[in-house]
C-alpha atoms as a PDB file:
ATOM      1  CA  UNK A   1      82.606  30.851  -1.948  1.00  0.00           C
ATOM      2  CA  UNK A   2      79.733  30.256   0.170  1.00  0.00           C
ATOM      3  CA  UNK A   3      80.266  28.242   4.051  1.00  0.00           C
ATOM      4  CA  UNK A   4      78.042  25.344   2.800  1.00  0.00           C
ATOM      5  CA  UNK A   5      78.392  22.711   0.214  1.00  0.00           C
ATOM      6  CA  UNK A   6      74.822  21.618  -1.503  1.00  0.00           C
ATOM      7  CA  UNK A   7      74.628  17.577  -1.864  1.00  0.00           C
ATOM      8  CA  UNK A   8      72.783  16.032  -5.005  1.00  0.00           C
ATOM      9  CA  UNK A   9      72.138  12.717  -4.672  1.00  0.00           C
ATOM     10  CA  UNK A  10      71.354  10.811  -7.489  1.00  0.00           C
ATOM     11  CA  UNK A  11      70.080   7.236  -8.223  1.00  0.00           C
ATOM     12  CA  UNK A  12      68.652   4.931 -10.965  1.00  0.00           C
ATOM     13  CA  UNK A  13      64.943   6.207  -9.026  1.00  0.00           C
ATOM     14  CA  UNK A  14      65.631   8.906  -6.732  1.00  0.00           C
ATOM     15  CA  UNK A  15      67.319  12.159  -6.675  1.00  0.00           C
ATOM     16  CA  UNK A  16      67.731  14.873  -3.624  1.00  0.00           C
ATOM     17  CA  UNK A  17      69.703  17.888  -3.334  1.00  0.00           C
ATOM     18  CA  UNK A  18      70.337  18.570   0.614  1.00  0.00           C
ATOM     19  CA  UNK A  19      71.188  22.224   1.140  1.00  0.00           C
ATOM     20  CA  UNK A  20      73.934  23.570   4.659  1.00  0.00           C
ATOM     21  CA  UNK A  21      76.000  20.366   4.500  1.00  0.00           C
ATOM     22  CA  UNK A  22      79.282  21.467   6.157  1.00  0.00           C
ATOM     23  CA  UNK A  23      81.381  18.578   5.049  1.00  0.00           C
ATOM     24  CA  UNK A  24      81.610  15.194   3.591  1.00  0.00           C
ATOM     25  CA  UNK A  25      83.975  12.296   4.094  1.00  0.00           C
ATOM     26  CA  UNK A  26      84.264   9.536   2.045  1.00  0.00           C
ATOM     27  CA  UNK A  27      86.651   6.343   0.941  1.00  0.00           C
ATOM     28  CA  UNK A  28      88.029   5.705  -2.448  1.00  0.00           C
ATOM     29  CA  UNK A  29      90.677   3.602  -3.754  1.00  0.00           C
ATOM     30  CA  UNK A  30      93.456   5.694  -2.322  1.00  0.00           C
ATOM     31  CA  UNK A  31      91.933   5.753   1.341  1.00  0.00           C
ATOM     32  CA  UNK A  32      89.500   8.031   2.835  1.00  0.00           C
ATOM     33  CA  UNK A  33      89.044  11.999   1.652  1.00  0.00           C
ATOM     34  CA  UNK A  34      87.171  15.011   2.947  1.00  0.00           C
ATOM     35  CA  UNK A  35      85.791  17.460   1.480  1.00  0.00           C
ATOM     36  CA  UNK A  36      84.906  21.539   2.459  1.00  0.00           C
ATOM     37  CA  UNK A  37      83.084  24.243   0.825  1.00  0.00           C
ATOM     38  CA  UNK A  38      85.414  25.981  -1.192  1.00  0.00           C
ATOM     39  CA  UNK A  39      87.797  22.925  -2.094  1.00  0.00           C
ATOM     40  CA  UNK A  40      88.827  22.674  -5.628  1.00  0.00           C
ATOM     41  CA  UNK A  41      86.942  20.753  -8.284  1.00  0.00           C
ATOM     42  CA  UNK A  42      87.302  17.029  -7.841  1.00  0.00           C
ATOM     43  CA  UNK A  43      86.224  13.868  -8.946  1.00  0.00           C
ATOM     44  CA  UNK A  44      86.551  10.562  -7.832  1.00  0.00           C
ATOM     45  CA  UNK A  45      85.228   6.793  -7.649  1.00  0.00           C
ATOM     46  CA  UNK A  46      83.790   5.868  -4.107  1.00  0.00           C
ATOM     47  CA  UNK A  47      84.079   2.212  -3.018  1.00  0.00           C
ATOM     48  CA  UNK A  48      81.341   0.079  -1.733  1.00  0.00           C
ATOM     49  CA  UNK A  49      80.287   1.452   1.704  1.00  0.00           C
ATOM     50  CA  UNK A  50      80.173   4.156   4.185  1.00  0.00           C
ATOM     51  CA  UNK A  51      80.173   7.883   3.306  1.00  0.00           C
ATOM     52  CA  UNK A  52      79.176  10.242   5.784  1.00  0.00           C
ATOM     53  CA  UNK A  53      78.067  14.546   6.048  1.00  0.00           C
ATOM     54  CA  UNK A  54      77.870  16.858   8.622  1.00  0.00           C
ATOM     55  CA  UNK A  55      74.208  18.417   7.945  1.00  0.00           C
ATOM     56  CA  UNK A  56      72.989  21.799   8.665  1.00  0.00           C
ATOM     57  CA  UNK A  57      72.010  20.919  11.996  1.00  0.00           C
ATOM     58  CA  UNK A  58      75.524  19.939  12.704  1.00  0.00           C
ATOM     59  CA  UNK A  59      74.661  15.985  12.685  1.00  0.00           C
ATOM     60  CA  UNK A  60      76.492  13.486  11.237  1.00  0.00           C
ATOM     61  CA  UNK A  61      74.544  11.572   8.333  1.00  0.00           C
ATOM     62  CA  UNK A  62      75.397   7.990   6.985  1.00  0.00           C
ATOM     63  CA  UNK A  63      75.252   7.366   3.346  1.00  0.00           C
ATOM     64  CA  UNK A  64      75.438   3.590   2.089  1.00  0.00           C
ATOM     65  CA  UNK A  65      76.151   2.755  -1.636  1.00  0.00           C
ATOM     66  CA  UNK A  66      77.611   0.042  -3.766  1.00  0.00           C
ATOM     67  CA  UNK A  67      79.772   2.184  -5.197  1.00  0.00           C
ATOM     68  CA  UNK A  68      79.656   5.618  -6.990  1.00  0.00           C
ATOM     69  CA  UNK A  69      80.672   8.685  -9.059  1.00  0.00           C
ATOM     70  CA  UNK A  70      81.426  11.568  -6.644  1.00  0.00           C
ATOM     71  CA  UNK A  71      81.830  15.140  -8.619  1.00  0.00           C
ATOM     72  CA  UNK A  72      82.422  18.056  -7.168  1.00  0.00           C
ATOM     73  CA  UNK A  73      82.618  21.837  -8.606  1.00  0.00           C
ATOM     74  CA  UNK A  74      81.785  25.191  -7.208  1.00  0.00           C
ATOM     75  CA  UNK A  75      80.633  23.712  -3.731  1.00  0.00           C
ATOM     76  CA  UNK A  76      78.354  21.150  -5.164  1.00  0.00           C
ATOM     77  CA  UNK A  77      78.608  17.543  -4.681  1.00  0.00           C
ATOM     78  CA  UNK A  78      77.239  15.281  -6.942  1.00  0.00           C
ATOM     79  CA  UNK A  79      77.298  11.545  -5.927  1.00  0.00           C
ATOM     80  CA  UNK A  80      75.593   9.618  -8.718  1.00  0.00           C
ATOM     81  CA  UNK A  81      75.033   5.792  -7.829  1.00  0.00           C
ATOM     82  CA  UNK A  82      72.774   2.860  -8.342  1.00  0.00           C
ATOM     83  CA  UNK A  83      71.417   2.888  -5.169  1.00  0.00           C
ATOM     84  CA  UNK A  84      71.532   4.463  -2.273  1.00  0.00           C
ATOM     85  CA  UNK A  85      70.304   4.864   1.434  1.00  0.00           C
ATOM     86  CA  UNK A  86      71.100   7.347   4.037  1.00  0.00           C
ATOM     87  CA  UNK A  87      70.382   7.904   8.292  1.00  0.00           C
ATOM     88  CA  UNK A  88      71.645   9.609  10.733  1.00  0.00           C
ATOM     89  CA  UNK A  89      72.097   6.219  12.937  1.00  0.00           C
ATOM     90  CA  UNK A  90      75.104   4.569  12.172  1.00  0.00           C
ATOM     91  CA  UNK A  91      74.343   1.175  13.860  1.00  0.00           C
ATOM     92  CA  UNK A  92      71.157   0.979  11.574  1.00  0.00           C
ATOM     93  CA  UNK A  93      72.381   2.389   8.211  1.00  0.00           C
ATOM     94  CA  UNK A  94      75.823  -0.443   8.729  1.00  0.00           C
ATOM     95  CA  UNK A  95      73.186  -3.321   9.562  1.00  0.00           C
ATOM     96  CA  UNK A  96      71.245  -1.953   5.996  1.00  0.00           C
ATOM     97  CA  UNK A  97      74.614  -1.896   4.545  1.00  0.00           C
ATOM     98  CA  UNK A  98      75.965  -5.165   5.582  1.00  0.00           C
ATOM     99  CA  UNK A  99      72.316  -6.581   5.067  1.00  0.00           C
ATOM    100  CA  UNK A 100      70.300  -5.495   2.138  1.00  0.00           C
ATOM    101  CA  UNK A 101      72.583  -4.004   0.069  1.00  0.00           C
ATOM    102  CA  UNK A 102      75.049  -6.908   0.859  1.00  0.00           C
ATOM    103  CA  UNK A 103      72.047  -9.229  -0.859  1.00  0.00           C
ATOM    104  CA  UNK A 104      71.385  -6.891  -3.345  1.00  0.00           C
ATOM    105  CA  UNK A 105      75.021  -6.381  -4.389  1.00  0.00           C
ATOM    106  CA  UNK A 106      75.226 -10.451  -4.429  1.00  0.00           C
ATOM    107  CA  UNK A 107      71.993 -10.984  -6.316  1.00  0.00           C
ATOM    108  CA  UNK A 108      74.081  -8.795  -8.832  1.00  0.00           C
ATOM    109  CA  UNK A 109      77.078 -10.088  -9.113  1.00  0.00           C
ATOM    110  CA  UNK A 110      74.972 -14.077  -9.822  1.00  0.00           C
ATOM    111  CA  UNK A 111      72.844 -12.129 -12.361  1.00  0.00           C
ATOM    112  CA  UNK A 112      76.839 -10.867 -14.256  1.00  0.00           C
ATOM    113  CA  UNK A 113      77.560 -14.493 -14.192  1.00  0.00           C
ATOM    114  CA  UNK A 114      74.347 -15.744 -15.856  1.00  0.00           C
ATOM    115  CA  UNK A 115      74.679 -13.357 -18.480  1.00  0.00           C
ATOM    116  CA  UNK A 116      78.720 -14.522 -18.820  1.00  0.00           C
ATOM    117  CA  UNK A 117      77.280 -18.260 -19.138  1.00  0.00           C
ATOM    118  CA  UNK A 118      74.701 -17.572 -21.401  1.00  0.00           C
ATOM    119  CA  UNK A 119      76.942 -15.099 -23.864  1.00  0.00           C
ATOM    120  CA  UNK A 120      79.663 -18.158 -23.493  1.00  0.00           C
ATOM    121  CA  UNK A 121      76.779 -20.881 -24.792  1.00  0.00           C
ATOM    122  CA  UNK A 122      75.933 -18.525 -27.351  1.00  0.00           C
ATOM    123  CA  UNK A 123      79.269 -18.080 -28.687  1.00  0.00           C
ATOM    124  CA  UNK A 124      79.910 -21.727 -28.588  1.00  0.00           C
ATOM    125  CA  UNK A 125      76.706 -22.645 -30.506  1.00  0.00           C
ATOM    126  CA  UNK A 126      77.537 -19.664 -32.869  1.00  0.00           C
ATOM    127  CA  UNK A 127      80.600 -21.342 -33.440  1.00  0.00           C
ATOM    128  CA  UNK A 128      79.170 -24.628 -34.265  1.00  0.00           C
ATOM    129  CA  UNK A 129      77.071 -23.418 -36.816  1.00  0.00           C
ATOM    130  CA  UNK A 130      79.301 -21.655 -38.488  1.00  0.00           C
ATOM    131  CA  UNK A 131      81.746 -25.161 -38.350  1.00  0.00           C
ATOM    132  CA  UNK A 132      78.103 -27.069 -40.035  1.00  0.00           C
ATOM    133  CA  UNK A 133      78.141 -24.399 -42.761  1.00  0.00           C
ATOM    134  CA  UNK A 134      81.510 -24.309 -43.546  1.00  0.00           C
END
């Protein structure tokens, strides 16, 4: 068991691991969590938001995402997400949060209901032919 945990971020584009981090605290669906070197193997779903670590300097970092798997096993914590963006200042990394990952996150969510539509029309028209044919 060593005193540090080793954090591997990972995203569609970008991955990092970040060696000395002393802790991590995140929020899932059943509230917010710690974790310290030497916990148990876990595994869990983090929510849109906020997750923060204490780095090897003993500084707090922010980490934004629109959700994420979060595994860890033998003091390694993998957080695998879409996206993600991290800083030490939480003013700025909440205004990035609330602001382009906000727009990003809604850009998504119109893009899911295009695709709905468009599987809908296609289904409908399917459905049509197959009425001409029959």
């Amino acid at each position: 068991m060593s005193a540090t945990i080793t954090l591997c971020l990972q995203s569609a584009v970008h991955s990092e691991d970040i060696a000395g981090v002393t802790s991590f605290v995140g929020t899932d669906a059943s509230g917010s969590f710690g974790i310290l070197p030497g916990c148990e193997r876990f595994m869990t779903i983090l929510g849109y938001g906020l997750s923060r670590y204490r780095d090897a300097d003993g500084r707090w970092c922010h980490l934004a995402c629109p959700g994420a798997v979060l595994y860890f096993a033998a003091d390694r914590l993998t957080v695998n997400t879409r996206r993600y963006l991290r800083d030490h200042d939480y003013d700025r990394i909440s205004g990035l949060l609330s602001g382009q990952l906000a727009r990003e996150e809604e850009e998504l969510r119109s893009l899911r209901q295009n695709v709905q539509h468009l599987e809908q029309q296609l289904l409908r028209r399917l459905r049509q032919l197959d009425r001409w044919q029959a």
